[in-house]
PDB file of N, CA and C in Angstrom:
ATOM      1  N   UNK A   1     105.996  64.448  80.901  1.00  0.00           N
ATOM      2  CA  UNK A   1     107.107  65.176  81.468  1.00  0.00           C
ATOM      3  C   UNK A   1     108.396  64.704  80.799  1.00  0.00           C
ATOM      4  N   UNK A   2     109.088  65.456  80.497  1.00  0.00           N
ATOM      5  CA  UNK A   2     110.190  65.235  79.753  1.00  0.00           C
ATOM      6  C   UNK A   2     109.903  64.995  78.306  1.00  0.00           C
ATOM      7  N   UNK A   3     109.134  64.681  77.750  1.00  0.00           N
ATOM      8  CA  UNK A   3     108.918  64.754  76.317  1.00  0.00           C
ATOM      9  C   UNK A   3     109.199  65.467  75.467  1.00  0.00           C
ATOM     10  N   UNK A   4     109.622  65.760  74.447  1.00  0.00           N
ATOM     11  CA  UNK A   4     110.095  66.327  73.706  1.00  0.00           C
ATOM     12  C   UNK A   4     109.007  67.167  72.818  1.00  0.00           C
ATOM     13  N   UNK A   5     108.650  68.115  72.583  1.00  0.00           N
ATOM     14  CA  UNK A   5     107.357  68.963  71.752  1.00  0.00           C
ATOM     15  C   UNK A   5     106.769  68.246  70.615  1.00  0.00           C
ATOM     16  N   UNK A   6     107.412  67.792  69.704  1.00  0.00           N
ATOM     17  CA  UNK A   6     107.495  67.613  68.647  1.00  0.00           C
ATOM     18  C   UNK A   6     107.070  66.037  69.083  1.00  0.00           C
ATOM     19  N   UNK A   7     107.498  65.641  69.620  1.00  0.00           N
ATOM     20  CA  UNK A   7     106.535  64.407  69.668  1.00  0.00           C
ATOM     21  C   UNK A   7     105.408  64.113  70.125  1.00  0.00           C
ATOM     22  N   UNK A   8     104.991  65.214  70.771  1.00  0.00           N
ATOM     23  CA  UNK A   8     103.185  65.221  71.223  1.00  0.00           C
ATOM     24  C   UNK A   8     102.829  66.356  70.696  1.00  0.00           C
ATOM     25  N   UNK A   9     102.952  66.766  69.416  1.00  0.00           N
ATOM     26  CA  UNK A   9     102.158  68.180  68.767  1.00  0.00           C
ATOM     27  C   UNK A   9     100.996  67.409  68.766  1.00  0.00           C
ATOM     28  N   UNK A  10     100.540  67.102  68.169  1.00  0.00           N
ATOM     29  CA  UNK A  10      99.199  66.446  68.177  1.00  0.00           C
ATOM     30  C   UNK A  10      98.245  66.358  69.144  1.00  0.00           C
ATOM     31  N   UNK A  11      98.418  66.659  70.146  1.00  0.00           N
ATOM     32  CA  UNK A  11      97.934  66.594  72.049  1.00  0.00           C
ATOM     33  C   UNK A  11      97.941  67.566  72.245  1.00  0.00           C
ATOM     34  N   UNK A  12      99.351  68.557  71.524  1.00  0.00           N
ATOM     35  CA  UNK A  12      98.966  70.180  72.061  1.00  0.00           C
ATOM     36  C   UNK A  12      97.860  70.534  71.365  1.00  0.00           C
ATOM     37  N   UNK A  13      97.702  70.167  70.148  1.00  0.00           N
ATOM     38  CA  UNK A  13      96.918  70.812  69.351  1.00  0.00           C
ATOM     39  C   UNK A  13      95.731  70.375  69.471  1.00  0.00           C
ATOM     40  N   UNK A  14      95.453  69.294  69.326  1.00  0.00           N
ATOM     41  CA  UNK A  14      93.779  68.508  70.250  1.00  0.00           C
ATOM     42  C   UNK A  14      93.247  69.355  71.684  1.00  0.00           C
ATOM     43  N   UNK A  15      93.838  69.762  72.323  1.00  0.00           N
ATOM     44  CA  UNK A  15      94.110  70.126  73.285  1.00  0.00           C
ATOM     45  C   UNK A  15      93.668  71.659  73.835  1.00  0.00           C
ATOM     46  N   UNK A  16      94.601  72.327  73.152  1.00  0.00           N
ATOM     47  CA  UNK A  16      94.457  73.836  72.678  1.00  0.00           C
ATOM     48  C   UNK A  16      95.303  73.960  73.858  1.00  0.00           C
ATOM     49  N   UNK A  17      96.570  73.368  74.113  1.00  0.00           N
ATOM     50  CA  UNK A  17      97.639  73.365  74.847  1.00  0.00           C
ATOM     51  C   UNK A  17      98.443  75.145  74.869  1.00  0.00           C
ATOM     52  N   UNK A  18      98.666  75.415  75.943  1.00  0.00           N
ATOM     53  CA  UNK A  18      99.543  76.717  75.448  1.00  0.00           C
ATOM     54  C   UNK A  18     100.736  76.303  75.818  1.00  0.00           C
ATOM     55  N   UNK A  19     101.997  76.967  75.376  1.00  0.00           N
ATOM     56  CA  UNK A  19     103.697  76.297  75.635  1.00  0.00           C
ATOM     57  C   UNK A  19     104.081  77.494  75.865  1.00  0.00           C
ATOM     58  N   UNK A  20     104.873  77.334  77.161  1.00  0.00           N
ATOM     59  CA  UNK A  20     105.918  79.022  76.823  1.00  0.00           C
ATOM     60  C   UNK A  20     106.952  78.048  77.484  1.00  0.00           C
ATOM     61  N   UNK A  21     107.989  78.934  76.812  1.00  0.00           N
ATOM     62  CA  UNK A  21     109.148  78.836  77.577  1.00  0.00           C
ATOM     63  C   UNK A  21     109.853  78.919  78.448  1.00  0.00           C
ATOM     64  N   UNK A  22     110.442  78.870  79.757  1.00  0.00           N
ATOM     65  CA  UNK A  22     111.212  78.532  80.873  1.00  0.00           C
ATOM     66  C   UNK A  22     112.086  79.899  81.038  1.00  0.00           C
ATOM     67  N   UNK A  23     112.274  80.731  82.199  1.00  0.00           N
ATOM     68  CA  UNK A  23     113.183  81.562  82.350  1.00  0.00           C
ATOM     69  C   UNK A  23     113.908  81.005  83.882  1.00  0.00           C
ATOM     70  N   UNK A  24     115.344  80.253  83.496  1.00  0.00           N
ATOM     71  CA  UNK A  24     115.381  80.065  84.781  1.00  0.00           C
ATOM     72  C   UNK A  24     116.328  81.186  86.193  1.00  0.00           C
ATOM     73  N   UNK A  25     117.018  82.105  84.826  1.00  0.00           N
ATOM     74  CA  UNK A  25     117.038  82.423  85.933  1.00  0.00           C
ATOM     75  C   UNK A  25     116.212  83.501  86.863  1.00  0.00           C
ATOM     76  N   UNK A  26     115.125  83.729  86.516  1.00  0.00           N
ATOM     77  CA  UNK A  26     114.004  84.346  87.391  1.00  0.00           C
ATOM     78  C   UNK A  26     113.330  83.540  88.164  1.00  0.00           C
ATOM     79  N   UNK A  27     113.510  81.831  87.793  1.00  0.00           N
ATOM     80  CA  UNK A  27     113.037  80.954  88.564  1.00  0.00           C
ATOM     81  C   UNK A  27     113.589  80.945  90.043  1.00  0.00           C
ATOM     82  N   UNK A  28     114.735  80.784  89.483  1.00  0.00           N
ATOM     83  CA  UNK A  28     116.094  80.520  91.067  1.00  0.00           C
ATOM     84  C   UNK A  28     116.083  81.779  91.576  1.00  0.00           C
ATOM     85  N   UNK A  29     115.694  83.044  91.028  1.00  0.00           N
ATOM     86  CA  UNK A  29     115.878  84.342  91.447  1.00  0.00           C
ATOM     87  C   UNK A  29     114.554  84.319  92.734  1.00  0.00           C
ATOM     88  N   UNK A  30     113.485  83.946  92.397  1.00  0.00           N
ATOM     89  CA  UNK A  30     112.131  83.666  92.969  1.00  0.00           C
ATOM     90  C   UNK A  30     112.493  82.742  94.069  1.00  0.00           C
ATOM     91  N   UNK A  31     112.893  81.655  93.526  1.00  0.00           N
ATOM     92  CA  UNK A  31     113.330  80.855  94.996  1.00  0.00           C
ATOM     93  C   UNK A  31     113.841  81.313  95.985  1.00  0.00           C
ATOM     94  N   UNK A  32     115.183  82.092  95.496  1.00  0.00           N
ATOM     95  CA  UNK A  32     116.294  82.225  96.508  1.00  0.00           C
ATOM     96  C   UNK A  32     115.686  83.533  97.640  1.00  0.00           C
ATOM     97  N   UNK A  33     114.565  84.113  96.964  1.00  0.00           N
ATOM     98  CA  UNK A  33     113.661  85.296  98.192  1.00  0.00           C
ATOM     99  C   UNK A  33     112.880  84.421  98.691  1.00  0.00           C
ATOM    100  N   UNK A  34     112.054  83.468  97.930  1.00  0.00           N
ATOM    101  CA  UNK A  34     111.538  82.729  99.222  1.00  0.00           C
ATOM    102  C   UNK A  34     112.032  81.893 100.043  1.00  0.00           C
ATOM    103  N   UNK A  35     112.889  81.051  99.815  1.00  0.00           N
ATOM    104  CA  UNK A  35     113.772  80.386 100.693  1.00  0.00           C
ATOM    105  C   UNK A  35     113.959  81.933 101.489  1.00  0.00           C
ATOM    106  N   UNK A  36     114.719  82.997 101.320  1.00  0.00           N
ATOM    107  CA  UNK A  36     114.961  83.698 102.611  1.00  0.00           C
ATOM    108  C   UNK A  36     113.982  84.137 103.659  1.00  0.00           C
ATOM    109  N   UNK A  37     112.907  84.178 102.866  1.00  0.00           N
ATOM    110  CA  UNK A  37     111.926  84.289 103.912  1.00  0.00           C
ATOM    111  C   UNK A  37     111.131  83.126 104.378  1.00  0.00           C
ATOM    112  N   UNK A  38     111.748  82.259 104.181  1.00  0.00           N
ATOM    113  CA  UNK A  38     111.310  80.943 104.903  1.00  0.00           C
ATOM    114  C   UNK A  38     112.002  81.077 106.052  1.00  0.00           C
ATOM    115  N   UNK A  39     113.493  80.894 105.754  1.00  0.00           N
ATOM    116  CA  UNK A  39     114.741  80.904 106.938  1.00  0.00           C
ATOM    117  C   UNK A  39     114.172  81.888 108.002  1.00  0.00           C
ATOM    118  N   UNK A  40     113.821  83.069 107.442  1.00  0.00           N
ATOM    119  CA  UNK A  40     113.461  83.814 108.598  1.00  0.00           C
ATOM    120  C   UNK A  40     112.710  83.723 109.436  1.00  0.00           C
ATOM    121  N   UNK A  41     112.155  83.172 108.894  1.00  0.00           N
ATOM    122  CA  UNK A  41     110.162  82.873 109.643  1.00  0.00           C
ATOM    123  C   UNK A  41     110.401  81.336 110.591  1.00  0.00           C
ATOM    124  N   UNK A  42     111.342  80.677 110.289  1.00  0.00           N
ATOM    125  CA  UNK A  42     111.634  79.642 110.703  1.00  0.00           C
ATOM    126  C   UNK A  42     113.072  79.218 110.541  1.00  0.00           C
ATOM    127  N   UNK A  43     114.088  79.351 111.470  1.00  0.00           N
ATOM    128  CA  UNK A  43     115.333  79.236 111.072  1.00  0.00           C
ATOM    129  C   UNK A  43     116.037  77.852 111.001  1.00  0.00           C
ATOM    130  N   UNK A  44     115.043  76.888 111.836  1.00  0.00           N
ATOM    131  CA  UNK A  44     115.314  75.332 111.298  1.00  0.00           C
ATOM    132  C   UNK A  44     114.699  75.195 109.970  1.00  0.00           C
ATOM    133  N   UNK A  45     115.407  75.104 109.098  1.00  0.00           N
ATOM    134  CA  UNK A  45     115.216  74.515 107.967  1.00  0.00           C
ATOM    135  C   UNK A  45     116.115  73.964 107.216  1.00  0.00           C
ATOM    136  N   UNK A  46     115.244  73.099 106.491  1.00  0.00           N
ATOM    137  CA  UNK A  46     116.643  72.874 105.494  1.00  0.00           C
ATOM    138  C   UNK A  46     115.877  72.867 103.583  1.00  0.00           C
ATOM    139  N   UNK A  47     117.025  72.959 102.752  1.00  0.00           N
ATOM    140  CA  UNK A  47     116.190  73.159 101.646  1.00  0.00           C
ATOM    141  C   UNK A  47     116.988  72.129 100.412  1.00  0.00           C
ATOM    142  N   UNK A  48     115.843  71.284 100.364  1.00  0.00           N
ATOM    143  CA  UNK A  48     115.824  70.582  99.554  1.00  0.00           C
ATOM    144  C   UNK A  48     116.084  70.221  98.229  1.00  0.00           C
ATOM    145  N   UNK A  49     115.405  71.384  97.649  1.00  0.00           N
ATOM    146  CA  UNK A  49     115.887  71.262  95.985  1.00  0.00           C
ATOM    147  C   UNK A  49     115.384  73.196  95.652  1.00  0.00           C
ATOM    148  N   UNK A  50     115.035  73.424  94.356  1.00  0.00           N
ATOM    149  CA  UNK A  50     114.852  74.767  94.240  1.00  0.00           C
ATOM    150  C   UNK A  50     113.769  75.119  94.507  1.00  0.00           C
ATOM    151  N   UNK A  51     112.528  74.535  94.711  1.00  0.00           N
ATOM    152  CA  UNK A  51     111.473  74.926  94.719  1.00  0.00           C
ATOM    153  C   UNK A  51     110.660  73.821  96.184  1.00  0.00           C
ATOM    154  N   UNK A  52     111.760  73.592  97.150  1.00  0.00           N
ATOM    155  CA  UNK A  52     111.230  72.349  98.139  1.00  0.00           C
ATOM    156  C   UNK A  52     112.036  73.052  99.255  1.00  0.00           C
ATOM    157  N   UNK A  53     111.355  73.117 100.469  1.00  0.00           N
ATOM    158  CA  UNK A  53     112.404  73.346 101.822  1.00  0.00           C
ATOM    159  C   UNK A  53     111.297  72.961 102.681  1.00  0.00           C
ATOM    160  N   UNK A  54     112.279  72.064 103.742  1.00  0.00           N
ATOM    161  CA  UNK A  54     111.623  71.724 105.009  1.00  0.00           C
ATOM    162  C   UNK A  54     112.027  72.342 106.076  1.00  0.00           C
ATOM    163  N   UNK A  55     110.652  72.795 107.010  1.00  0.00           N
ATOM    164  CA  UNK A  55     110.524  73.803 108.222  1.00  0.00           C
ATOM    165  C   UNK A  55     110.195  72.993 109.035  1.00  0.00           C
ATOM    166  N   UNK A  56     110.851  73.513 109.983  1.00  0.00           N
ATOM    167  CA  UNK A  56     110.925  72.800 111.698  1.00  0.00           C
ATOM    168  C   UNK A  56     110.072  73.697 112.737  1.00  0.00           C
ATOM    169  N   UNK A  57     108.894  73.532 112.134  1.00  0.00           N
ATOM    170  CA  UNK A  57     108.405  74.078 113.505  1.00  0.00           C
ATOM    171  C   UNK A  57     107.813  74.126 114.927  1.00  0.00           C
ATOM    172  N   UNK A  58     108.489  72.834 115.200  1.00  0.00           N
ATOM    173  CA  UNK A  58     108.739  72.830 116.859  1.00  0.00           C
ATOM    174  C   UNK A  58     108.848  73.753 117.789  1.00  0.00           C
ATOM    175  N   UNK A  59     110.036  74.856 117.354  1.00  0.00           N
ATOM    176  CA  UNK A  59     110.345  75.356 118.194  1.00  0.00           C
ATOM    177  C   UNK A  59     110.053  76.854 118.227  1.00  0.00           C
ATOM    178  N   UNK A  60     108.796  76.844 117.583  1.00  0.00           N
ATOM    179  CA  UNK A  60     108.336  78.284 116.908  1.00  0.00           C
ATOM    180  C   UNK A  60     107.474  79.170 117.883  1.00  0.00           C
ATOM    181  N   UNK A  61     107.722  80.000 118.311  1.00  0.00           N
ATOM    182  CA  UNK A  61     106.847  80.355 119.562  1.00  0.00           C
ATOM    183  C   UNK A  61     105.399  80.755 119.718  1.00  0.00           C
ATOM    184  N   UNK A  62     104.719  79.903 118.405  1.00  0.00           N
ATOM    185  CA  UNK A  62     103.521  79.704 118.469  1.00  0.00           C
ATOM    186  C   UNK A  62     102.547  78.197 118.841  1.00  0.00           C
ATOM    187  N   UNK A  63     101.336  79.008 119.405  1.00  0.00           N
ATOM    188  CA  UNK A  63     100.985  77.699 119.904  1.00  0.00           C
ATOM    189  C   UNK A  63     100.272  76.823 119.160  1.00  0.00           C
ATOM    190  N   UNK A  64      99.378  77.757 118.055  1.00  0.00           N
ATOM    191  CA  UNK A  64      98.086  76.976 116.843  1.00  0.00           C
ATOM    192  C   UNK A  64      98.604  77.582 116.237  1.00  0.00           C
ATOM    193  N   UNK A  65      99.056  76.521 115.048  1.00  0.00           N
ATOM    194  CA  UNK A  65      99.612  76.588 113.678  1.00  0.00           C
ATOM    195  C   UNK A  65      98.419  76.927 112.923  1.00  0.00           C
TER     196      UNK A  65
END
């Protein structure tokens, strides 16, 4: 993680590694609908990072999760 390509070609290629590239903003675009439908489904929450949110469901008016 974090490595740079070019310094583990050799691993991709042993490997038969595939690489694509990163689109972020379809990433955060993806998040930001699921985060909303997290909130909805559970309005205690809180959200952590882009791809992390914690749900409170205590107070959810179900009985078996």
């Amino acid at each position: 993680m974090g490595v740079p390509l070019f310094k583990i070609r050799d691993i991709v290629n042993r490997h038969d590694v595939v690489v694509r590239s990163s689109n972020y903003a379809l990433y955060g675009d993806l998040s930001e609908r699921v985060m909303s439908i997290l909130a909805a489904a559970a309005p205690q929450h809180e959200i952590y990072s882009i791809d992390e949110c914690f749900l409170d469901l205590d107070r959810l008016p179900v009985k078996d999760l």
